[in-house]
Protein backbone atom coordinates (compact mmCIF):
# COMPACT_ATOMS: atom_id res chain seq x y z
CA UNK A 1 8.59 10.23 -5.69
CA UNK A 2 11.55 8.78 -8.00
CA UNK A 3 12.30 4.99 -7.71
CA UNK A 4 15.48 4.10 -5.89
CA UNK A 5 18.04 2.30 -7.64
CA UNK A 6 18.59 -1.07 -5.76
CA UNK A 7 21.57 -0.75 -3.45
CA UNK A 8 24.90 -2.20 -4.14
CA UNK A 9 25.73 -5.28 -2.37
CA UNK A 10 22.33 -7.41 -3.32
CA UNK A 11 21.07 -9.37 -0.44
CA UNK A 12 19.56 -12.25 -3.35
CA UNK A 13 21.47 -15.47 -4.13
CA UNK A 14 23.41 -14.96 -7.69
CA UNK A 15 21.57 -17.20 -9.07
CA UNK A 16 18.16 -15.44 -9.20
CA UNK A 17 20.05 -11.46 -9.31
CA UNK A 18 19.46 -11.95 -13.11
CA UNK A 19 15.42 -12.45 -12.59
CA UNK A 20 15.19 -10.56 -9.74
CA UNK A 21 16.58 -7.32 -11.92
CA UNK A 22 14.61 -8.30 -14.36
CA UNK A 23 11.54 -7.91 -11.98
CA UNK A 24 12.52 -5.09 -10.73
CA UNK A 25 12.80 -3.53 -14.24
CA UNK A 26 9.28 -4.80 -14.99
CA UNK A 27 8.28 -3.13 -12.02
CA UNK A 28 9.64 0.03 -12.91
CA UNK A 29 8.14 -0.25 -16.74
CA UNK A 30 4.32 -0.59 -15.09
CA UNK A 31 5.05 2.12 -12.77
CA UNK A 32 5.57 4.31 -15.53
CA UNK A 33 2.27 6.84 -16.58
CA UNK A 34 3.72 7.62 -19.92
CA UNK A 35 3.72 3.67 -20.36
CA UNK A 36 0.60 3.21 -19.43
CA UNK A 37 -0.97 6.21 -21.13
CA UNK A 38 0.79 4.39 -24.45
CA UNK A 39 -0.80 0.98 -23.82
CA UNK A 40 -4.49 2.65 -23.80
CA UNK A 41 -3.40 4.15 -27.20
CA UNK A 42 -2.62 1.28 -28.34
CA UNK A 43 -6.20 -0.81 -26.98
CA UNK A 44 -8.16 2.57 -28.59
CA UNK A 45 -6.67 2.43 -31.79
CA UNK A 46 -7.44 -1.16 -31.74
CA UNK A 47 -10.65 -1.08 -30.95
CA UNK A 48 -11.00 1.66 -33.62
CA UNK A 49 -9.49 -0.85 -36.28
CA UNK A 50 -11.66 -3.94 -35.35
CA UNK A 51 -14.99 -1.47 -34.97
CA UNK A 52 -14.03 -0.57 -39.32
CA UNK A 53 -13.23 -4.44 -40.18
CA UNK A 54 -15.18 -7.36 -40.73
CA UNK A 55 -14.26 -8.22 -36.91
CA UNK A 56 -16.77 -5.84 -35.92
CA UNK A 57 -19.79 -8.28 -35.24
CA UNK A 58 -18.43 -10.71 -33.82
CA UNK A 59 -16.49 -8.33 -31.40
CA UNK A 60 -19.84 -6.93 -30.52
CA UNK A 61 -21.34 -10.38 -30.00
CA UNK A 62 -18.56 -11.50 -27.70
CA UNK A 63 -18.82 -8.11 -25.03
CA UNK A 64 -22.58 -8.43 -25.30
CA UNK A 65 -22.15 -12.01 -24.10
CA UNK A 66 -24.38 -12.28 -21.05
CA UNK A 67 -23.14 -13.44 -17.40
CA UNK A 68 -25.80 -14.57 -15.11
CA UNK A 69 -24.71 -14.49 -11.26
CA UNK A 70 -27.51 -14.45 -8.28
CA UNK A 71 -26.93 -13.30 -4.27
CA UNK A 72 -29.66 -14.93 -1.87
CA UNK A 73 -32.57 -14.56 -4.05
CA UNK A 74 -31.71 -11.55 -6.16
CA UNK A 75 -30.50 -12.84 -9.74
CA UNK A 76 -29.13 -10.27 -12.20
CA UNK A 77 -27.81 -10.59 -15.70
CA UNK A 78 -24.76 -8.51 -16.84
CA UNK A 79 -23.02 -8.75 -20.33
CA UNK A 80 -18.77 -8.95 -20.92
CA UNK A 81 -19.24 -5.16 -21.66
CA UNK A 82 -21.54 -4.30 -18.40
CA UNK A 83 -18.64 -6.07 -16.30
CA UNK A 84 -16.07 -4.17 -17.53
CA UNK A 85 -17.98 -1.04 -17.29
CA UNK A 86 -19.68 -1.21 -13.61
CA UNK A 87 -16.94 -4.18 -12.20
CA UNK A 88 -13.52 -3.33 -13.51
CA UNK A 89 -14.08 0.54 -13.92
CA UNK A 90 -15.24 0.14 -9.97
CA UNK A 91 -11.81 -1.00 -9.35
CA UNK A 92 -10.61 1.64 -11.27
CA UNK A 93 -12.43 4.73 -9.62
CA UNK A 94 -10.87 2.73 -6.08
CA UNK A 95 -7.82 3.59 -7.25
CA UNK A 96 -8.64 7.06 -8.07
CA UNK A 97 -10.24 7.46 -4.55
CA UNK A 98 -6.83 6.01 -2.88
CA UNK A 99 -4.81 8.83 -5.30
CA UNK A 100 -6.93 11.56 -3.86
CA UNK A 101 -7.14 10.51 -0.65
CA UNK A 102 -3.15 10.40 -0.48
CA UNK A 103 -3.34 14.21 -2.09
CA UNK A 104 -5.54 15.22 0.53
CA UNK A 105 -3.21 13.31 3.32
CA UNK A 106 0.23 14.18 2.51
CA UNK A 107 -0.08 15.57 -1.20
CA UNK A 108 -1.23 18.95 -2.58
CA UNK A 109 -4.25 19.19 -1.65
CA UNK A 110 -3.11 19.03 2.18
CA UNK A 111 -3.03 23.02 2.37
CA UNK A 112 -6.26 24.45 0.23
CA UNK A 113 -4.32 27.16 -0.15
CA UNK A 114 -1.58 26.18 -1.61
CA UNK A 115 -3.87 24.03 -4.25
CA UNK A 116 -6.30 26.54 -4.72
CA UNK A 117 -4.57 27.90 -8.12
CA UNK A 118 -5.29 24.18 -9.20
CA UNK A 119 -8.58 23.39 -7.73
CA UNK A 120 -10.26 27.02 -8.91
CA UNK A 121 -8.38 25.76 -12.65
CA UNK A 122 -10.78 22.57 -12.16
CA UNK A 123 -13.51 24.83 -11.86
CA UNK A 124 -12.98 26.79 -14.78
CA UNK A 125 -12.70 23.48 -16.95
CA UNK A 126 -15.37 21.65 -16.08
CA UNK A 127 -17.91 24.80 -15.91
CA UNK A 128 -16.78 26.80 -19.26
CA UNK A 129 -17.48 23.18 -21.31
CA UNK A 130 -20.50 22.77 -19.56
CA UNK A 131 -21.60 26.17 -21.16
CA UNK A 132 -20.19 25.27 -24.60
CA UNK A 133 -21.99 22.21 -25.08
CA UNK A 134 -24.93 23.55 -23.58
CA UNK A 135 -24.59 26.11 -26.62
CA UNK A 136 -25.03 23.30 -29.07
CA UNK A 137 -27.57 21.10 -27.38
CA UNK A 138 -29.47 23.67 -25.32
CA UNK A 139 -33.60 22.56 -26.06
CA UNK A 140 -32.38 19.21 -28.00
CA UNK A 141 -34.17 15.94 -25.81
CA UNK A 142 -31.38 13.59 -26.81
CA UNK A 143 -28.61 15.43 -26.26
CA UNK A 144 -28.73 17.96 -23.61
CA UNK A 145 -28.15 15.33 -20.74
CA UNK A 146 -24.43 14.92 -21.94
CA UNK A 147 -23.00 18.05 -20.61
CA UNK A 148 -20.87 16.17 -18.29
CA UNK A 149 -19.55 14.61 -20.87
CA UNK A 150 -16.43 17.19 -22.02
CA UNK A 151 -15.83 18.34 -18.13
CA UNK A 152 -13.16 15.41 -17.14
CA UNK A 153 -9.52 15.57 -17.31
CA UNK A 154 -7.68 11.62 -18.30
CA UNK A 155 -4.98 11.59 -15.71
CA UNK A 156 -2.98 9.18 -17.09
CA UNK A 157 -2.72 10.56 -20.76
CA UNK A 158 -2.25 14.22 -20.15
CA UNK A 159 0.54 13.32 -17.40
CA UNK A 160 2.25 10.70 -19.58
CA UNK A 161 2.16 13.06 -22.08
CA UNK A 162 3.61 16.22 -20.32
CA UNK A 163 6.49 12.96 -18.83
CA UNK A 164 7.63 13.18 -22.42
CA UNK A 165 8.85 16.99 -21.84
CA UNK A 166 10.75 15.14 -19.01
CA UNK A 167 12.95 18.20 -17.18
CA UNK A 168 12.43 20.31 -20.10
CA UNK A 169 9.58 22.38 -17.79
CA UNK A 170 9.60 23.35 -14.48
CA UNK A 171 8.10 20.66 -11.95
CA UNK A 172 5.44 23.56 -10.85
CA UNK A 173 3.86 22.95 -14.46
CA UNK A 174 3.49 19.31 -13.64
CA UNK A 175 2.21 19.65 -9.92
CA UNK A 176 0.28 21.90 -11.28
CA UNK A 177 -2.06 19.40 -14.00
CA UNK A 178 -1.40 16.53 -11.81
CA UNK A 179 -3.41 18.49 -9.18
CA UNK A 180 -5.63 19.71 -11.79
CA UNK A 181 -6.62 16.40 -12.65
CA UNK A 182 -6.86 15.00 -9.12
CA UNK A 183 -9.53 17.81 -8.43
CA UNK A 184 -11.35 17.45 -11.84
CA UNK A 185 -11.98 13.92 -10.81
CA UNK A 186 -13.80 14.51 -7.78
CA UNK A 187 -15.88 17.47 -9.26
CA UNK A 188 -16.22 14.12 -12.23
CA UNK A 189 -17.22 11.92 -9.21
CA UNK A 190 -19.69 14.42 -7.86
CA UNK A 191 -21.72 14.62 -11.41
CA UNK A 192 -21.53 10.94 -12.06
CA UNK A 193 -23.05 10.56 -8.65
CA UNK A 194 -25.67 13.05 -8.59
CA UNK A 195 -26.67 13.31 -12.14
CA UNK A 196 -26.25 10.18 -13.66
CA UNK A 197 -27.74 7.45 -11.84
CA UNK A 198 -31.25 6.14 -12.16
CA UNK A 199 -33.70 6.83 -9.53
CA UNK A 200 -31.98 5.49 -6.07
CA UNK A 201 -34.05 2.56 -4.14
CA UNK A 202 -34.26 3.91 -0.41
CA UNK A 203 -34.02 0.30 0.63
CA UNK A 204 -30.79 -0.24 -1.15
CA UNK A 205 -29.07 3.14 -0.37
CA UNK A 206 -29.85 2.33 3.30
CA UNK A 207 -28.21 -0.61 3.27
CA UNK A 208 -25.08 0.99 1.67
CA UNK A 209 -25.11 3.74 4.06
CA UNK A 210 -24.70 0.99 6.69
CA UNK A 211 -22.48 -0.77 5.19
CA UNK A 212 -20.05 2.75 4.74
CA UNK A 213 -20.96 2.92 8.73
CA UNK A 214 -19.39 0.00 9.07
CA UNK A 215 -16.44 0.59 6.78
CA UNK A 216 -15.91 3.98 8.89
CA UNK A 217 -16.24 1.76 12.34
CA UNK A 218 -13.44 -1.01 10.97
CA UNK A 219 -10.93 2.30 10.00
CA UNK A 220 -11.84 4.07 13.44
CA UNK A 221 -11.03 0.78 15.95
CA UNK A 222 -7.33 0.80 14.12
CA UNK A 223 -8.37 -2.09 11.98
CA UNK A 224 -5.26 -2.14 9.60
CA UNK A 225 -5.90 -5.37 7.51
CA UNK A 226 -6.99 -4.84 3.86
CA UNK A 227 -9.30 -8.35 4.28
CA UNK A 228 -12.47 -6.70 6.00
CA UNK A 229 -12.44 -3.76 3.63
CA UNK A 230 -12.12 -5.57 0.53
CA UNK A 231 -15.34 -8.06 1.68
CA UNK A 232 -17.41 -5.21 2.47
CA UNK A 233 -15.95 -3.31 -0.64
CA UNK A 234 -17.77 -6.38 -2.35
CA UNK A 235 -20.75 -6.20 -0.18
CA UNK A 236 -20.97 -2.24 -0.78
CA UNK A 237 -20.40 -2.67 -4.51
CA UNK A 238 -23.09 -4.98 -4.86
CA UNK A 239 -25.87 -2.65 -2.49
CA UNK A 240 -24.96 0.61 -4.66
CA UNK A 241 -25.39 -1.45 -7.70
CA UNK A 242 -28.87 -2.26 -6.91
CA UNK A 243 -29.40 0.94 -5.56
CA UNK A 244 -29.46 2.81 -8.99
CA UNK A 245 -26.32 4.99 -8.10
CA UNK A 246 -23.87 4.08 -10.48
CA UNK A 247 -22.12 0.93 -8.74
CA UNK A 248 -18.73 2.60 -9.72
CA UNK A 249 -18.86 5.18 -6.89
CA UNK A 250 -18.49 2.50 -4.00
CA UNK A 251 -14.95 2.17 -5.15
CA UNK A 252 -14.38 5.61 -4.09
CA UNK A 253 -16.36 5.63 -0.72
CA UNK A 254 -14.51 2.71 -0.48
CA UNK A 255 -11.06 4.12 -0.66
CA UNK A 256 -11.92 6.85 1.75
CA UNK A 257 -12.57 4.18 4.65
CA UNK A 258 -8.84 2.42 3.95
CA UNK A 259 -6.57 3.48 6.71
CA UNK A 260 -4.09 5.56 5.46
CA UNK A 261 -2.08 5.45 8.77
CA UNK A 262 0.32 2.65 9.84
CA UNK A 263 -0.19 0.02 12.68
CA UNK A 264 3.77 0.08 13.95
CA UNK A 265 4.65 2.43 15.94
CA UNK A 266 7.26 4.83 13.60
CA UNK A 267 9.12 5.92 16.48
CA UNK A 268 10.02 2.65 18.26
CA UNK A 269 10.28 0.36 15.04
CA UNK A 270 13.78 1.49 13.63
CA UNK A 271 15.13 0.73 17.33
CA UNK A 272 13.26 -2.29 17.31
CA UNK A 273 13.70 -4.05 13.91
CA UNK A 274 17.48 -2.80 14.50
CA UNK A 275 17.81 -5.02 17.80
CA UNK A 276 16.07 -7.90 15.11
CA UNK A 277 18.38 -7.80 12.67
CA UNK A 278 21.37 -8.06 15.22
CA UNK A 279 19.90 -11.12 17.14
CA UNK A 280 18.93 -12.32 13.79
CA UNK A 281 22.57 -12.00 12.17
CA UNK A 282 23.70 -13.58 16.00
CA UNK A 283 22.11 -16.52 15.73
CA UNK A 284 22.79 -17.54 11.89
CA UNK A 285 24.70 -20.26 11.16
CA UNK A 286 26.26 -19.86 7.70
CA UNK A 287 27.41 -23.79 7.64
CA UNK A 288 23.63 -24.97 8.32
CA UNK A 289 20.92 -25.86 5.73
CA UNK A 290 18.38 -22.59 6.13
CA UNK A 291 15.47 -24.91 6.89
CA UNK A 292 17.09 -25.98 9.84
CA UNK A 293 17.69 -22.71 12.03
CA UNK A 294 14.90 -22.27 13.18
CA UNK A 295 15.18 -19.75 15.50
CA UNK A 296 16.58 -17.13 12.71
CA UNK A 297 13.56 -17.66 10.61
CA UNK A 298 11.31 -17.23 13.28
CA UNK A 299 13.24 -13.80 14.30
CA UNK A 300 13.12 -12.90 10.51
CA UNK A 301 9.82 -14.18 9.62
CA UNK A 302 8.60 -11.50 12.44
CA UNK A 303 11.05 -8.80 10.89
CA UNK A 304 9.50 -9.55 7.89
CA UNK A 305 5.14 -9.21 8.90
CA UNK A 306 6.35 -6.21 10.82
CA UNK A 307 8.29 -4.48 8.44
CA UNK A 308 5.10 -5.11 6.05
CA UNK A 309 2.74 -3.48 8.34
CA UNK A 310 4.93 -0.07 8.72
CA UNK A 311 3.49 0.73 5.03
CA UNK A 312 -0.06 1.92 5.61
CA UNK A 313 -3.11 -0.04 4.13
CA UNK A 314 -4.37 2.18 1.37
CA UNK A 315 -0.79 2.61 0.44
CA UNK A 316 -0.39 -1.05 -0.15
CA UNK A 317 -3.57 -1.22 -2.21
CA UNK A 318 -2.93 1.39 -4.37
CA UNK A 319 0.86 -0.10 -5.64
CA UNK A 320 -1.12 -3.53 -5.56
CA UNK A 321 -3.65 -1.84 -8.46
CA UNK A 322 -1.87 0.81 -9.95
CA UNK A 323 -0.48 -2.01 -12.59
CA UNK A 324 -3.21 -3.86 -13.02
CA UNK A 325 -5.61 -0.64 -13.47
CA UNK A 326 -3.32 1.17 -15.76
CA UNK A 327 -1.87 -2.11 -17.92
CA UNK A 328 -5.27 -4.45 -18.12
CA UNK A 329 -8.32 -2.73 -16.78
CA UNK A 330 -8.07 0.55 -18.19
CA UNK A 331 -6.98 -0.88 -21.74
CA UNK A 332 -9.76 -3.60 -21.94
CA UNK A 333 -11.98 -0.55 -21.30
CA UNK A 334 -10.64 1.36 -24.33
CA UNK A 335 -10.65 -1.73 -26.33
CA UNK A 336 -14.57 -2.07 -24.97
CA UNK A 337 -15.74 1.35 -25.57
CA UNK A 338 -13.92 3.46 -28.30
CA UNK A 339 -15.14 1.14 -30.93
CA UNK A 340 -16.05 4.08 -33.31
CA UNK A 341 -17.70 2.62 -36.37
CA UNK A 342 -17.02 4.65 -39.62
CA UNK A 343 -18.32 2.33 -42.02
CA UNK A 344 -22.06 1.04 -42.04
CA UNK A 345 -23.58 4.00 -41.36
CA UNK A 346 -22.60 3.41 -37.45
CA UNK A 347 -22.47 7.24 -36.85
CA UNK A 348 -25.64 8.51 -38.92
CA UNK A 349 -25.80 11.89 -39.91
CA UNK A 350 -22.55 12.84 -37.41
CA UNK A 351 -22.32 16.58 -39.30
CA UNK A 352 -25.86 17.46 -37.69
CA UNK A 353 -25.50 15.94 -34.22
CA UNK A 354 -25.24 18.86 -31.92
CA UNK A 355 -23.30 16.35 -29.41
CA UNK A 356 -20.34 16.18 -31.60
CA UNK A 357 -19.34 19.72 -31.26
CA UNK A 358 -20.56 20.50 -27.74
CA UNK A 359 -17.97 17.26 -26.80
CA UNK A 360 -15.35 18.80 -29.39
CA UNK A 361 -15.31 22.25 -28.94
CA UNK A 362 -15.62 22.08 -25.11
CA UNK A 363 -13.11 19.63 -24.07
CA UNK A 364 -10.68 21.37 -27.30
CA UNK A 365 -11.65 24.76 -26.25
CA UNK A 366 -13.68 25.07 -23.41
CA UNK A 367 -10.73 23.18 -21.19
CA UNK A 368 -7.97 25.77 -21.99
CA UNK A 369 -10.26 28.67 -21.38
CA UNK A 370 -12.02 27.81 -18.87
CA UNK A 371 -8.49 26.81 -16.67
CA UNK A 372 -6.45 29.67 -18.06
CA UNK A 373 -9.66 32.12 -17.58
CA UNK A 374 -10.60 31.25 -13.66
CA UNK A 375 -6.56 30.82 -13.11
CA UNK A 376 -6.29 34.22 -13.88
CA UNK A 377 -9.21 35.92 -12.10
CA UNK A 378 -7.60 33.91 -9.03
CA UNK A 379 -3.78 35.25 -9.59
CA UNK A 380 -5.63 38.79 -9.72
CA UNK A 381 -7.38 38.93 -7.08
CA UNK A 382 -4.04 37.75 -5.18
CA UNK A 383 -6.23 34.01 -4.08
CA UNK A 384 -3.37 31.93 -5.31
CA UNK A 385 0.40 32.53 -7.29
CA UNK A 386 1.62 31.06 -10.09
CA UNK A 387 3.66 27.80 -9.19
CA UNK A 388 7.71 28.95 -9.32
CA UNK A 389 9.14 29.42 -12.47
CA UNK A 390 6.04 28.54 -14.20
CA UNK A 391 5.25 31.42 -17.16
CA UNK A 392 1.26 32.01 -18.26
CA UNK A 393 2.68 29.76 -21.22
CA UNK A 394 3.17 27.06 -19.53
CA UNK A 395 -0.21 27.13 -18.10
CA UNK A 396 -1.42 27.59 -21.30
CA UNK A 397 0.44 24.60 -22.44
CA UNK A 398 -1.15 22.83 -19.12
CA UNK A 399 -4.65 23.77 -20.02
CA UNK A 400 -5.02 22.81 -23.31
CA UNK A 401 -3.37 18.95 -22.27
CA UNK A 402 -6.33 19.33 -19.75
CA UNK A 403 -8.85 18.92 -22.64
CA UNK A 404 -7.43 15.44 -23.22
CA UNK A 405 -10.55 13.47 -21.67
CA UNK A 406 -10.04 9.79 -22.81
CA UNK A 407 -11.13 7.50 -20.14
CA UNK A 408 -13.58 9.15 -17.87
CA UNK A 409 -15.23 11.52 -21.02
CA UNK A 410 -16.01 8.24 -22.49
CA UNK A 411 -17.45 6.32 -19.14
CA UNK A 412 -19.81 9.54 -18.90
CA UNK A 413 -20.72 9.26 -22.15
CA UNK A 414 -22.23 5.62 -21.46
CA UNK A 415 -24.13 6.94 -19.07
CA UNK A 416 -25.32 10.20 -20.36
CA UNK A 417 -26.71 8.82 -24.03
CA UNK A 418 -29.06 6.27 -24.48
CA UNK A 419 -29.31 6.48 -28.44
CA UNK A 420 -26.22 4.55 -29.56
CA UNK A 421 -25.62 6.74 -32.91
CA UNK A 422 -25.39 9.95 -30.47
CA UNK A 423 -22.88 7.67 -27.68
CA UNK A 424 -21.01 6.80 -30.86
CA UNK A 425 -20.78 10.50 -32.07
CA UNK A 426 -19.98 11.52 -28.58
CA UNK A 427 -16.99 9.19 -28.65
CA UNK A 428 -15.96 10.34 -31.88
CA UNK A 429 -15.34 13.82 -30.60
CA UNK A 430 -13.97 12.82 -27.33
CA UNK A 431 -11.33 10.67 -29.39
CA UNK A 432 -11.09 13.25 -31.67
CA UNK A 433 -10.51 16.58 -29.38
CA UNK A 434 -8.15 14.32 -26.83
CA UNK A 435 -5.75 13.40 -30.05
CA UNK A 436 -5.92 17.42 -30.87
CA UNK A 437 -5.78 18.94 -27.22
CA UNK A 438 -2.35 16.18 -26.77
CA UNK A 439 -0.72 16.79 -29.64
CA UNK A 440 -1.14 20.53 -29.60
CA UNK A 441 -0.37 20.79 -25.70
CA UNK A 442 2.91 18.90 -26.23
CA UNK A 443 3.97 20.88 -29.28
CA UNK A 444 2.99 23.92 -27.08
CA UNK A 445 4.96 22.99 -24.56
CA UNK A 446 8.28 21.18 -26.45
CA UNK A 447 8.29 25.00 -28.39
CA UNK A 448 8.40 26.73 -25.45
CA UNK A 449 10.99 24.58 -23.81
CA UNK A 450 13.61 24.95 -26.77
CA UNK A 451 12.84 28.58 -26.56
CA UNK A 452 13.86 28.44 -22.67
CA UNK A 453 16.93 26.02 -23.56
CA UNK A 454 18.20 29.05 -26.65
CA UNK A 455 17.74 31.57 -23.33
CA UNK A 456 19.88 29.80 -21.42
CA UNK A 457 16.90 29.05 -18.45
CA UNK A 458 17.50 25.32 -16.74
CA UNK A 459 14.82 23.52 -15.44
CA UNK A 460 17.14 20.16 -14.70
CA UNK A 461 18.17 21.16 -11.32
CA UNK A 462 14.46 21.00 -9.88
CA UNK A 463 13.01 18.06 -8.35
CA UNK A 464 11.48 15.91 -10.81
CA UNK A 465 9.70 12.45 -10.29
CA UNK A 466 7.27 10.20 -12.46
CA UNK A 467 3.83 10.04 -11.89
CA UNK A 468 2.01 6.76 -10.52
CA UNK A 469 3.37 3.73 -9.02
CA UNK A 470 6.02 6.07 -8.51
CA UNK A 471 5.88 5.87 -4.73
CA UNK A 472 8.54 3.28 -3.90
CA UNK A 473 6.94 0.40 -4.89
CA UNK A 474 10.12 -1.37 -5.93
CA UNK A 475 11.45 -1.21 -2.35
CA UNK A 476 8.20 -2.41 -1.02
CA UNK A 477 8.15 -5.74 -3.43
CA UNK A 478 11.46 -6.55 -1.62
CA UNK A 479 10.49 -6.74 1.77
């Protein structure tokens, strides 16, 4: 959904309009995926320069730091770069888990059908690199465990990448990779969940289970305040860390027990807040000090909490997150973990580590084909249609931006290598193939648009929206 330009007559004094447009344009700026997808760039390419300078070791030093914290009388140690990876990243898979939950709710994965093009596309990429890197590191000890590694789709670069095209394609192209990516995520979920975690403690993954019980009980009784979640989000964080499952995935059980309903009644509030605002503009006194009519702050004050509680809870959180996920947790991650070292012999004998082209060659290659290939069998076999005025080129141009796998390619990564020189090689080729797969998807694409525009064929007309915080979070900030 497009942001809504704030409507004329502004209900703030004139002495704060200035700020208060200035806000809003802020607000607009971190709701932007193209943005955001630029600001990681930015953090990688950083982290690239400090990882070749004389910074490097004392960078290191600093996210190796360790943090000691105890609950009751379990005491655990993590370091800067643990925190970021198993604390901030949790936050960050919450807000994936609140993005798909609002495709499954209202978005397009609400009828399979209509999604299945995109979901069978997921498919395709994640089990033709699978086969491509097996290729490479088939039999190799090291290795072989990192086939998850080149199945995972970054969101936020490949969409604010195809948001630079802007109406130049037609939206099907971008509801179709937005989709794409929302179902490569949970297929990414599922193999971080299963197959790379250490051995689970029963004792542990009990008491998470209960805890998710609970969770499940709060959203079933109507319980609409984000409070209880969030403390048992804590509580559930902390039992799935110690269970062995990676401690990320209780941010997306997590996100599946928000409400995603509102508490007000839809059908009665408009009636209702309508008869508020009249008592409320009865009983104002324009020649009185504010503070001093009490009655009209006590019928607004209730307009106000009301009005609040029409948006539903999981909605909230996820325009709450979305900037600080996308501007400062997913950049400090970058500037954590793509901290390729060319100089020093930090990457060994990269040439003869099978890793680098099983990551390479199947997120470059094994992306594109495996989309375009299982997008086709499905068109054939009359499963699914193309989206509407979206050619095989455009899918093309679709599938190879879905071999950009930044963020997630890399968190597998950590989790898949335990030899540092192969992580580093891995991340070499991630960086390396996601540079390639953008820059050739959006050339792909930009060529085929001018060739559209010389045809005379006009995508402008169609619906188009950004990606994101894109939801109308500017009109919920001035509630």
């Amino acid at each position: 959904m497009a942001y809504r330009e704030t409507p004329q007559g502004s209900p703030f004094i004139k002495e704060v309009e200035g700020r208060q447009a200035r806000y809003q344009k802020f607000v607009r700026f971190t709701g932007s995926s193209t943005r955001a997808a630029g600001v990681m760039l930015v953090a990688a390419i950083g982290a690239l320069i400090v990882a070749n300078s004389s910074l490097y070791e004392p960078f290191r030093a600093f996210w190796h730091t360790e943090i000691g914290f105890a609950v009751g009388t379990n005491t655990a140690e993590m370091s800067l770069s643990h925190i970021v990876n198993d604390i901030f990243m949790a936050i960050f898979f919450l807000l994936v888990g609140l993005e798909i939950k609002y495709e499954m709710t209202v978005g397009e994965l609400t009828n399979i059908r209509q999604a299945f093009l995109s979901i069978f596309a997921a498919i395709g990429g994640v089990a033709v690199p699978i086969m491509i890197y097996s290729l490479f590191n088939a039999g190799n000890p090291e290795t072989a465990h990192g086939w998850g590694v080149p199945t995972a789709t970054d969101i936020a670069f490949a969409l604010g990448i195809i948001s630079l095209l802007g109406k130049r394609i037609p939206t099907g192209v971008r509801v179709f990779l937005t989709t794409l990516a929302v179902a490569d995520d949970i297929i990414a979920i599922l193999i971080i969940a299963i197959f790379y975690g250490h051995t689970p403690s029963t004792n542990w993954v009990i008491a998470a289970v209960v805890i998710v019980l609970v969770l499940v009980a709060l959203n079933r009784n109507h319980v609409y305040s984000l409070a209880p979640y969030l403390l048992l989000g804590v509580v559930l964080w902390y039992c799935v860390f110690m269970s062995g499952i990676h401690a990320t995935i209780a941010g997306v059980l997590l996100a599946f027990t928000i409400p995603s309903g509102s508490r007000v009644n839809l059908k009665s509030f408009l009636n209702w807040s309508d008869e508020k605002v009249k008592t409320a503009a009865e009983i104002f006194n324009p020649n009185e000090h504010i503070m001093g009519q009490e009655d009209y702050l006590t019928t607004v004050k209730t307009l106000s909490r009301v009005a609040r509680q029409v948006v539903p809870p999981a909605t909230r959180l996820e325009h709450r997150l979305y900037p600080w996920v996308n501007f400062a947790i997913l950049p400090i991650f970058a500037l954590t973990n793509a901290d390729v070292r060319f100089v020093g012999g930090g990457l060994g004998d990269v040439w003869a580590d099978p890793a680098l082209y099983g990551v390479f060659f199947g997120l470059l290659l094994g992306k594109p084909l495996g989309i375009m290939l299982f997008s086709l069998i499905a068109t054939k076999f009359k499963i699914a249609n193309l989206p509407s005025r979206t050619t095989w080129t455009h899918m093309l141009g679709a599938g190879i931006l879905g071999g950009v796998g930044f963020t997630m390619a890399i968190f597998v990564a950590n989790l898949a290598f335990y030899n540092s020189e192969v992580m580093t090689t891995a991340k070499l080729a991630i960086l390396a193939a996601s540079a390639l797969a953008g820059i050739i998807g959006f050339l792909f694409l930009f060529v085929q648009a001018k060739r559209d525009e010389k045809n005379g064929i006009d995508y402008s007309s169609e619906d188009s929206s950004e990606e994101g915080l894109a939801r109308e979070v500017e009109s919920e900030q001035t509630i």
